[in-house]
N, C-alpha and C. Protein backbone atom coordinates (compact mmCIF):
# COMPACT_ATOMS: atom_id res chain seq x y z
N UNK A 1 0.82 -1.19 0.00
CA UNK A 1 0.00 0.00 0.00
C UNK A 1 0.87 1.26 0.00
N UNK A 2 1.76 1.12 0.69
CA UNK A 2 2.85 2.40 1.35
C UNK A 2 3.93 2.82 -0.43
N UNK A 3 3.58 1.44 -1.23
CA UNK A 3 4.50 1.75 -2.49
C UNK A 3 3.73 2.44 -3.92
N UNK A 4 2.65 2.03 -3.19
CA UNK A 4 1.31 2.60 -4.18
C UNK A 4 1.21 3.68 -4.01
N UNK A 5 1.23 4.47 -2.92
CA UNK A 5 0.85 6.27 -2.57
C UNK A 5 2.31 6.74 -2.80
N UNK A 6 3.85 6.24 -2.97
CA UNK A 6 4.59 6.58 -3.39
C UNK A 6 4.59 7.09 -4.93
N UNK A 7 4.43 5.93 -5.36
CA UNK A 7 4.25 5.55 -6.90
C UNK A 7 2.98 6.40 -7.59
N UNK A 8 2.29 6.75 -6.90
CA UNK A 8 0.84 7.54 -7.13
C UNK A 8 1.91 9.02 -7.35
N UNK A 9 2.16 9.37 -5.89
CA UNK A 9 3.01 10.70 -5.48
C UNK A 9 4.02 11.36 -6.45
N UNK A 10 4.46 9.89 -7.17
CA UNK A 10 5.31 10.46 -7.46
C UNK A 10 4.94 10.85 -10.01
N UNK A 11 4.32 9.89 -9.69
CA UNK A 11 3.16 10.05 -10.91
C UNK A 11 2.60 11.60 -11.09
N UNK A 12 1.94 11.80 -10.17
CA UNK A 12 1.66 13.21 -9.82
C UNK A 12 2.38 14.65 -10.27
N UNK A 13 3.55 13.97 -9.49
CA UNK A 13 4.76 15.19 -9.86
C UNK A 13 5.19 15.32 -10.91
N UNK A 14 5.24 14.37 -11.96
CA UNK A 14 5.91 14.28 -13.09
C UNK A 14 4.73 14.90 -13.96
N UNK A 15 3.50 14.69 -13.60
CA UNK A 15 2.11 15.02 -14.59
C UNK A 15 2.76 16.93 -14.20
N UNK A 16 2.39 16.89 -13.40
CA UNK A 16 2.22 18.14 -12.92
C UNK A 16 3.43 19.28 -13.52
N UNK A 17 4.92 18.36 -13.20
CA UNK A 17 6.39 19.13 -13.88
C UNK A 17 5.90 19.17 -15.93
N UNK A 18 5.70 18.26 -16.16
CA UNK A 18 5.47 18.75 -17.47
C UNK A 18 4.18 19.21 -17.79
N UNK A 19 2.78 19.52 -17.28
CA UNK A 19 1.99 20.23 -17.52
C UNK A 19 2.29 21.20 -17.46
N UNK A 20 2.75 21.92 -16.44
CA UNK A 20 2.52 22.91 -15.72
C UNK A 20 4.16 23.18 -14.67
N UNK A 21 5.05 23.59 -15.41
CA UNK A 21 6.24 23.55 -14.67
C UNK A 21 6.47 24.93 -14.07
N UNK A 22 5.89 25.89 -14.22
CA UNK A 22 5.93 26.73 -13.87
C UNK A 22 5.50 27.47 -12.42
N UNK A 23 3.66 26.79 -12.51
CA UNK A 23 3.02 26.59 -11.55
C UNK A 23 3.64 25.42 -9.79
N UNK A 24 4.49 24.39 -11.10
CA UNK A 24 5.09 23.44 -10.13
C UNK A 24 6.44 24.21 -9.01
N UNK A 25 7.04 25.52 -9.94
CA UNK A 25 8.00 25.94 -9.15
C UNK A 25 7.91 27.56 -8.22
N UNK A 26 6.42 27.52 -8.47
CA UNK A 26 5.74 28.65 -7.37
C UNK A 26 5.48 27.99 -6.44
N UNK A 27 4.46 26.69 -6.75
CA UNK A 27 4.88 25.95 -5.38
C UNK A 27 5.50 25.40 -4.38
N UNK A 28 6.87 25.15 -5.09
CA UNK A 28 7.79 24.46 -4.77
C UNK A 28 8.30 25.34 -3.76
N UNK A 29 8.53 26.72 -4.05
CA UNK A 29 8.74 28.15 -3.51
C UNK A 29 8.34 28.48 -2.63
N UNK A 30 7.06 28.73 -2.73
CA UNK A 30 5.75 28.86 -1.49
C UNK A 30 6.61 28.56 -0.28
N UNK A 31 6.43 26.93 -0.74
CA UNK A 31 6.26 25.84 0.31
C UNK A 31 7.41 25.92 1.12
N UNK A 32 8.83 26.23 0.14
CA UNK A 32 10.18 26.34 0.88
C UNK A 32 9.89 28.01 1.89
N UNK A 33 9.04 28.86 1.55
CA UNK A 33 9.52 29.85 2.21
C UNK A 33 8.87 30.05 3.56
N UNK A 34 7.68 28.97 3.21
CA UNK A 34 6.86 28.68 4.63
C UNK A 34 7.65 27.90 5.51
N UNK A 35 8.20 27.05 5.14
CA UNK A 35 9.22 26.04 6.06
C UNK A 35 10.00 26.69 6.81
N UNK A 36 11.05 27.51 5.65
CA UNK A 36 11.80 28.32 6.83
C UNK A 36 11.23 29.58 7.21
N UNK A 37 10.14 29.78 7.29
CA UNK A 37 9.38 31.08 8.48
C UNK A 37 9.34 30.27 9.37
N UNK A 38 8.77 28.96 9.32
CA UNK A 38 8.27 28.32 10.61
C UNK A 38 9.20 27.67 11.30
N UNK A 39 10.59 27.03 10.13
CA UNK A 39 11.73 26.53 11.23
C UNK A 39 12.34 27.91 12.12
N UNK A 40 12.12 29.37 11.36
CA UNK A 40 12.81 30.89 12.11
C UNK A 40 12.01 30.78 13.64
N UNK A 41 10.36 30.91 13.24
CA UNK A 41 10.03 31.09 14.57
C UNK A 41 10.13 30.03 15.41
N UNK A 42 10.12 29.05 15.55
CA UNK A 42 10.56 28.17 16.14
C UNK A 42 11.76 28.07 17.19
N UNK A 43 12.55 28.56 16.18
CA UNK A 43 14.00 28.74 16.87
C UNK A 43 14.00 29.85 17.71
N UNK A 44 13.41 30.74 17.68
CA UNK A 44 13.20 32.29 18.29
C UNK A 44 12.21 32.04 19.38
N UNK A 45 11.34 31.21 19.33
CA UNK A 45 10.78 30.59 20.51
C UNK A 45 11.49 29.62 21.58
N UNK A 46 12.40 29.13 21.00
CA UNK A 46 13.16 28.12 22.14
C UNK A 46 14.23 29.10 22.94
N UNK A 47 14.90 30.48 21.74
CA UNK A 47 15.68 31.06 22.47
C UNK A 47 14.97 32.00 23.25
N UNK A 48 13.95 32.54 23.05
CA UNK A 48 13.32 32.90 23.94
C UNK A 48 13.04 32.44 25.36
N UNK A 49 12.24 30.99 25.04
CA UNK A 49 12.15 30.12 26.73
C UNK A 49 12.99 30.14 27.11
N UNK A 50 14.07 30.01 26.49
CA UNK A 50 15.26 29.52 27.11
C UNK A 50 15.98 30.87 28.02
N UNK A 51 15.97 31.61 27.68
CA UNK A 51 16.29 33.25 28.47
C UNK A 51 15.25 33.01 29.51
N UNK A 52 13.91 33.06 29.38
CA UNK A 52 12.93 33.05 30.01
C UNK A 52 13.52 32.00 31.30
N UNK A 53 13.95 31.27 31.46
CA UNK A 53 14.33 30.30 32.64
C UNK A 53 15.83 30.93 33.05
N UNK A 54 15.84 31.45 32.70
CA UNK A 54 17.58 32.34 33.49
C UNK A 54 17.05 33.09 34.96
């Protein structure tokens, strides 16, 4: 089952890179710039607690 939603996943991407490759690398974008907002605050929250217990 776990090779089927791979194999699906990865079907997907390839439809999608040559339909639409353009659309595929706004997303791709998006997605990277949300990651690192959320790995930033993250980190700015631990250094925060972490002062916070001094």
């Amino acid at each position: 089952m776990r090779k089927a939603v791979l194999v699906l996943l990865a079907v997907f991407g390839v439809f999608w890179m040559v339909t639409d490759p353009h659309g595929l690398a706004q997303s791709a974008q998006t997605a990277g710039g949300h990651g690192a907002a959320l790995t930033g605050d993250f980190f700015t929250a631990v250094i925060t607690f972490v002062r916070d217990l001094e």
